[in-house]
Protein backbone atom coordinates (compact mmCIF):
# COMPACT_ATOMS: atom_id res chain seq x y z
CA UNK A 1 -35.63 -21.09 -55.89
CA UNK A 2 -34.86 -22.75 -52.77
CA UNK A 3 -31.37 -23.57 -54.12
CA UNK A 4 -30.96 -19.84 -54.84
CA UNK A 5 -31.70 -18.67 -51.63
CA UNK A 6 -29.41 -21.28 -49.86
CA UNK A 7 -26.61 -20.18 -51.79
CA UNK A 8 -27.01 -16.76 -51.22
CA UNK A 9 -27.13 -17.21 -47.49
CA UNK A 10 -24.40 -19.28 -47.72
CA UNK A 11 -22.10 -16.54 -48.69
CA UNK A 12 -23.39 -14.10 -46.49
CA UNK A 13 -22.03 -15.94 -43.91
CA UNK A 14 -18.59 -16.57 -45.61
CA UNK A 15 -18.20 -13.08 -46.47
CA UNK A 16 -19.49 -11.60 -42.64
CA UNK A 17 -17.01 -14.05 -41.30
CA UNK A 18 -14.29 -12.92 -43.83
CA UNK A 19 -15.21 -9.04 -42.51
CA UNK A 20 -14.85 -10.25 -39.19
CA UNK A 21 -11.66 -12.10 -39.35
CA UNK A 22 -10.09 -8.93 -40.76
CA UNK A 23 -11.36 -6.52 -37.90
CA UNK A 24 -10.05 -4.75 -35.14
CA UNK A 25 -8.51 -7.53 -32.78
CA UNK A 26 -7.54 -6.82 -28.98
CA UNK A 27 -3.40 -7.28 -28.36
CA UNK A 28 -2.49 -9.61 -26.32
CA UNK A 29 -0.95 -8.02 -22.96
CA UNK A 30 2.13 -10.25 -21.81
CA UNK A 31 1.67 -10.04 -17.84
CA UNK A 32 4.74 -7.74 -16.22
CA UNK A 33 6.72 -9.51 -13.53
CA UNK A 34 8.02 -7.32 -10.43
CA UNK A 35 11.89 -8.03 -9.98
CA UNK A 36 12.78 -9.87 -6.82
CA UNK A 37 15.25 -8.08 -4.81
CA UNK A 38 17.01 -9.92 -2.79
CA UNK A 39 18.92 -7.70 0.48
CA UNK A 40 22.36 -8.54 1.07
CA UNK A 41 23.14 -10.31 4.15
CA UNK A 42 24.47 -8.63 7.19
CA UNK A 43 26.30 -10.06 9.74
CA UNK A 44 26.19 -10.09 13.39
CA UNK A 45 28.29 -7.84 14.86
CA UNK A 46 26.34 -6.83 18.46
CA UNK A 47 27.43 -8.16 21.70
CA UNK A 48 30.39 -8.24 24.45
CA UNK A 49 33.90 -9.52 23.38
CA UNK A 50 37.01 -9.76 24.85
CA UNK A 51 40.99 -9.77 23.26
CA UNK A 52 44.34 -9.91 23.25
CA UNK A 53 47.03 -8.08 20.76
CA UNK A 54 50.51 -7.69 19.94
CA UNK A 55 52.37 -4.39 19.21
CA UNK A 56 55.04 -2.79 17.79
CA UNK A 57 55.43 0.93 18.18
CA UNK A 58 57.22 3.39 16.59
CA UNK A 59 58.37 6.76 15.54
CA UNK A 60 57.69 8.46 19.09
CA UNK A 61 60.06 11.56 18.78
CA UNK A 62 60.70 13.32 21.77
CA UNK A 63 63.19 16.04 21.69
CA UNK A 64 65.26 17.01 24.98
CA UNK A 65 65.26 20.47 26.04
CA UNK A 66 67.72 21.51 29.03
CA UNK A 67 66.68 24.44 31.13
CA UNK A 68 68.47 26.07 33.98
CA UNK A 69 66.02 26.07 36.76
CA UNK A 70 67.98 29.17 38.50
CA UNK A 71 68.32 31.42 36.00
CA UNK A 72 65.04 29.78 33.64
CA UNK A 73 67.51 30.20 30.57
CA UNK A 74 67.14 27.58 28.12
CA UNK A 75 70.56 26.01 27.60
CA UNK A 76 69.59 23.75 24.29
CA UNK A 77 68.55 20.27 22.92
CA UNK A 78 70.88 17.63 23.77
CA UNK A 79 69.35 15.31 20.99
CA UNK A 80 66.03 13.62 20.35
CA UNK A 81 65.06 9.94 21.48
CA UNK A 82 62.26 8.18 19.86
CA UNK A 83 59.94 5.65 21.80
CA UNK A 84 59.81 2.32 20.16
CA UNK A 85 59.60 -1.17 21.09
CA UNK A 86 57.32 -4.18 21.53
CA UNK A 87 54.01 -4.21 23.50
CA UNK A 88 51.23 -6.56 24.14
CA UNK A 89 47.66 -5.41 25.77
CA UNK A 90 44.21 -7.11 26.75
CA UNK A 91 40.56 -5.38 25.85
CA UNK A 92 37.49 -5.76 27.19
CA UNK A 93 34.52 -4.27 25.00
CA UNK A 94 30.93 -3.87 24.01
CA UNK A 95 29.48 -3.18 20.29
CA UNK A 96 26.18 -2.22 19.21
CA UNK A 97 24.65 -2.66 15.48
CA UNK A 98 22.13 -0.85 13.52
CA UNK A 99 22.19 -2.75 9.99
CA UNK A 100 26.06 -2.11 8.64
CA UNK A 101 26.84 0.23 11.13
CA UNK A 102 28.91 -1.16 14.67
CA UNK A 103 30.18 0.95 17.70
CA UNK A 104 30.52 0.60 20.91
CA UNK A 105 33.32 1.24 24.09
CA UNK A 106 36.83 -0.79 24.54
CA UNK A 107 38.81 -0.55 27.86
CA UNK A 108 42.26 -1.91 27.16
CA UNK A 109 45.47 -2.07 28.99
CA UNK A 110 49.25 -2.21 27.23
CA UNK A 111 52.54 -3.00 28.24
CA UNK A 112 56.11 -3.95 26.82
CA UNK A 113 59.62 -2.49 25.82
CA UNK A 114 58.17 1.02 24.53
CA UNK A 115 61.36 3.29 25.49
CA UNK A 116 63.75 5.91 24.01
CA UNK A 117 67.45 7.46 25.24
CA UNK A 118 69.24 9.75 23.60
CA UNK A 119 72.73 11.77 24.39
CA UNK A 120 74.37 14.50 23.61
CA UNK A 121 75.69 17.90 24.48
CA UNK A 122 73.75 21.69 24.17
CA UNK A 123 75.27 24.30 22.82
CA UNK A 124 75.86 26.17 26.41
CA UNK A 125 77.67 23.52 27.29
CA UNK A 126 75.57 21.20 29.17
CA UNK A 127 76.21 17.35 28.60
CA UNK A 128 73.50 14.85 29.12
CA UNK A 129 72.28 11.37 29.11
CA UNK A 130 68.00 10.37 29.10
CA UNK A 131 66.45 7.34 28.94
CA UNK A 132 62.67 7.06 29.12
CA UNK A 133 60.64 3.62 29.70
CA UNK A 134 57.03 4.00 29.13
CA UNK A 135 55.47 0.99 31.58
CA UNK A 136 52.02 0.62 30.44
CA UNK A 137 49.23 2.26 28.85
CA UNK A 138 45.18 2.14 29.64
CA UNK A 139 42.96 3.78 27.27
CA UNK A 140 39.46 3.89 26.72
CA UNK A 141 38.57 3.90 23.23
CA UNK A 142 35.30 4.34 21.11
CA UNK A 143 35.08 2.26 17.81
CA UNK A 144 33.04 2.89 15.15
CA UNK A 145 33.02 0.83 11.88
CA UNK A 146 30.83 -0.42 8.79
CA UNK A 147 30.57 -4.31 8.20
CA UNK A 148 31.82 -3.74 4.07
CA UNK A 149 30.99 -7.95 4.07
CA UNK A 150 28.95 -9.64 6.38
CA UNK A 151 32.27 -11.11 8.17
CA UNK A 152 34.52 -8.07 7.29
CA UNK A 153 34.49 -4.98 9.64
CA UNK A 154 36.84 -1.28 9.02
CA UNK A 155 36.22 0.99 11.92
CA UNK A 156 37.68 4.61 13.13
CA UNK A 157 39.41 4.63 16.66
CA UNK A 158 39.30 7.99 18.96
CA UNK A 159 39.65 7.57 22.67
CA UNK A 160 42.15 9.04 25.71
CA UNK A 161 44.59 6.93 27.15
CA UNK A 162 46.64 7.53 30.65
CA UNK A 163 50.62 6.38 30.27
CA UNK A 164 52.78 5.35 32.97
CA UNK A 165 56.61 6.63 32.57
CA UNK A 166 59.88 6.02 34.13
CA UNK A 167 62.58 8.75 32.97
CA UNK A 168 66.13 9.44 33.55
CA UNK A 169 68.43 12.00 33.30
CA UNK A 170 72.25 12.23 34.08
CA UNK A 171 71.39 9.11 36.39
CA UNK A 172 68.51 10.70 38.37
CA UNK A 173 65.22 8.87 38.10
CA UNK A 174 61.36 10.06 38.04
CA UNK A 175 58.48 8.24 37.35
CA UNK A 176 55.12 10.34 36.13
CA UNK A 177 51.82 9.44 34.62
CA UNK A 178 50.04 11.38 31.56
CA UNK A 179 46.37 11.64 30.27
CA UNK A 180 46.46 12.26 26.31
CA UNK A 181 44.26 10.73 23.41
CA UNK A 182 44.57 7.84 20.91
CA UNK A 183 43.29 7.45 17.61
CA UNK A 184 43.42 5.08 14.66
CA UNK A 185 41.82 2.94 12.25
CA UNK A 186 41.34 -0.70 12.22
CA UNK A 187 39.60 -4.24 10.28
CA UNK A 188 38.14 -7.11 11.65
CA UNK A 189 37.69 -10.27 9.58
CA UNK A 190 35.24 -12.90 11.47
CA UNK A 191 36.96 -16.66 11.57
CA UNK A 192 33.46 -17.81 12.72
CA UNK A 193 30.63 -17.04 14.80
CA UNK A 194 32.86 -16.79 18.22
CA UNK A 195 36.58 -15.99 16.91
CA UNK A 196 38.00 -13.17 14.86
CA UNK A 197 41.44 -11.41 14.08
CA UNK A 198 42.19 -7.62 14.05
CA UNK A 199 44.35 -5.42 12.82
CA UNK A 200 45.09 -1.65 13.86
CA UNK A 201 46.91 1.28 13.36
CA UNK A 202 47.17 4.20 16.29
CA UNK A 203 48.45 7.11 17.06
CA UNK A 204 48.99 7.88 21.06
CA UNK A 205 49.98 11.68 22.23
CA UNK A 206 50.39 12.46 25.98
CA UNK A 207 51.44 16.21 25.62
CA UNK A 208 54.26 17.63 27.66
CA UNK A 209 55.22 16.74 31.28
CA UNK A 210 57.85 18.87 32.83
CA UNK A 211 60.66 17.33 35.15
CA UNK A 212 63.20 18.73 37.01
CA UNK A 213 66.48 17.08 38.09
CA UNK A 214 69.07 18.54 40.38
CA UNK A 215 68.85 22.16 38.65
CA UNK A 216 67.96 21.38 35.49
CA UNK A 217 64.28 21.11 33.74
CA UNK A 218 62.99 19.27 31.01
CA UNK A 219 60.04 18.63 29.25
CA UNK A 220 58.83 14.78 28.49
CA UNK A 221 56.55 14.70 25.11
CA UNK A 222 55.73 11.10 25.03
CA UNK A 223 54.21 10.27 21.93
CA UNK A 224 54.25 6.50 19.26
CA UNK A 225 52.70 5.34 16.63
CA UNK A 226 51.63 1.61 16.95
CA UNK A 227 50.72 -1.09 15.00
CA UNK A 228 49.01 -4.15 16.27
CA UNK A 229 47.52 -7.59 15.26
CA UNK A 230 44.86 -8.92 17.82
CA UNK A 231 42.47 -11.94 18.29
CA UNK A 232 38.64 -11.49 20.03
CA UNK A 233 36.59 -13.67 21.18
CA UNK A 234 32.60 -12.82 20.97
CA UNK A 235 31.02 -13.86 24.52
């Protein structure tokens, strides 16, 4: 009897174990892991600099005009001389930074061989000679650029500039000075932490100056393109 009763709770127990080994079994939750983002570096842009560069400009039509200053008939074009020539120029300048953004001021003074002649004759008659010498430049200029790599900078150039001009007709001389604006683009790759190199493209325009010379007008319309290579130095 005893043997019986063994044996039956024997199986019990095999076959409750059996029932529970085929029951309802909690999954198994595989712990999620929150990506690690890592920011891209930035790199320090902020502070005062200083620089030299070296120009060529270029393209800087200005057409002649003759007018009779008695009669204020306009007697013709006796050609058009373009401004071109060398120039080199020191800055002096001050950038802010708020994460890839830069700006700041640049005060900056040019000089070189920027000059233009031209001769010809108008269709009234009038024969004439110009030359035109443009002495220096010093323009104020506001940059404003995104670092695309921590040591890469592209920037936007607006600003006004005041020229200095020596011009010549028929042998008669005048000197005048003109307020116009400048603007451009630019890129500025870092050599290290003190040193970098620049490169820029800008367009000056100093509107119309008018000139008379022993009964005769003209109008100046100095205006170059300019493209220059530069080195800074971060103080």
């Amino acid at each position: 009897m005893m043997k019986k009763i063994a044996f039956a709770t024997a199986s019990l127990t095999i076959g409750a174990s059996a029932a529970y080994a085929g029951g309802y079994a909690a999954p198994v939750v595989e712990p999620v892991v929150a990506p690690v983002v890592v920011e891209a570096p930035v790199g320090d842009w902020q502070g005062a600099y200083g620089g030299v560069t070296l120009g060529y400009a270029f393209k800087g039509d200005d057409r002649v005009g003759i007018t009779d200053t008695a009669t204020d008939s306009f007697l013709g074009d006796i050609g058009e001389a373009e401004l071109k020539g060398a120039n080199a120029g020191l800055r002096l300048g001050y950038r802010w930074q708020r994460g890839n953004w830069v700006f700041g001021p640049e005060l900056g003074i040019e000089g070189g061989d920027i000059k233009g002649d031209t001769t010809g004759i108008t269709d009234s008659g009038f024969a004439g000679e110009m030359d035109s010498k443009v002495n220096h430049m010093v323009a104020l200029r506001f940059k404003t650029g995104y670092a695309v790599r921590p040591d890469m900078l592209v920037y936007g150039i607006a600003g006004v500039g005041s020229i200095d001009v020596d011009y010549e007709l028929n042998g008669l001389e005048d000197s005048f000075s003109k307020s116009g604006y400048v603007v451009g683009l630019g890129v500025e790759k870092q050599i290290n932490d003190k040193w970098s190199v620049t490169g820029e493209y800008e367009y000056a325009n100093f509107g119309k100056e008018k000139l008379e010379f022993d009964g005769v007008t003209t109008e100046a319309t100095p205006k170059y393109n300019n493209i220059k290579v530069g080195v800074n130095f971060r103080f």
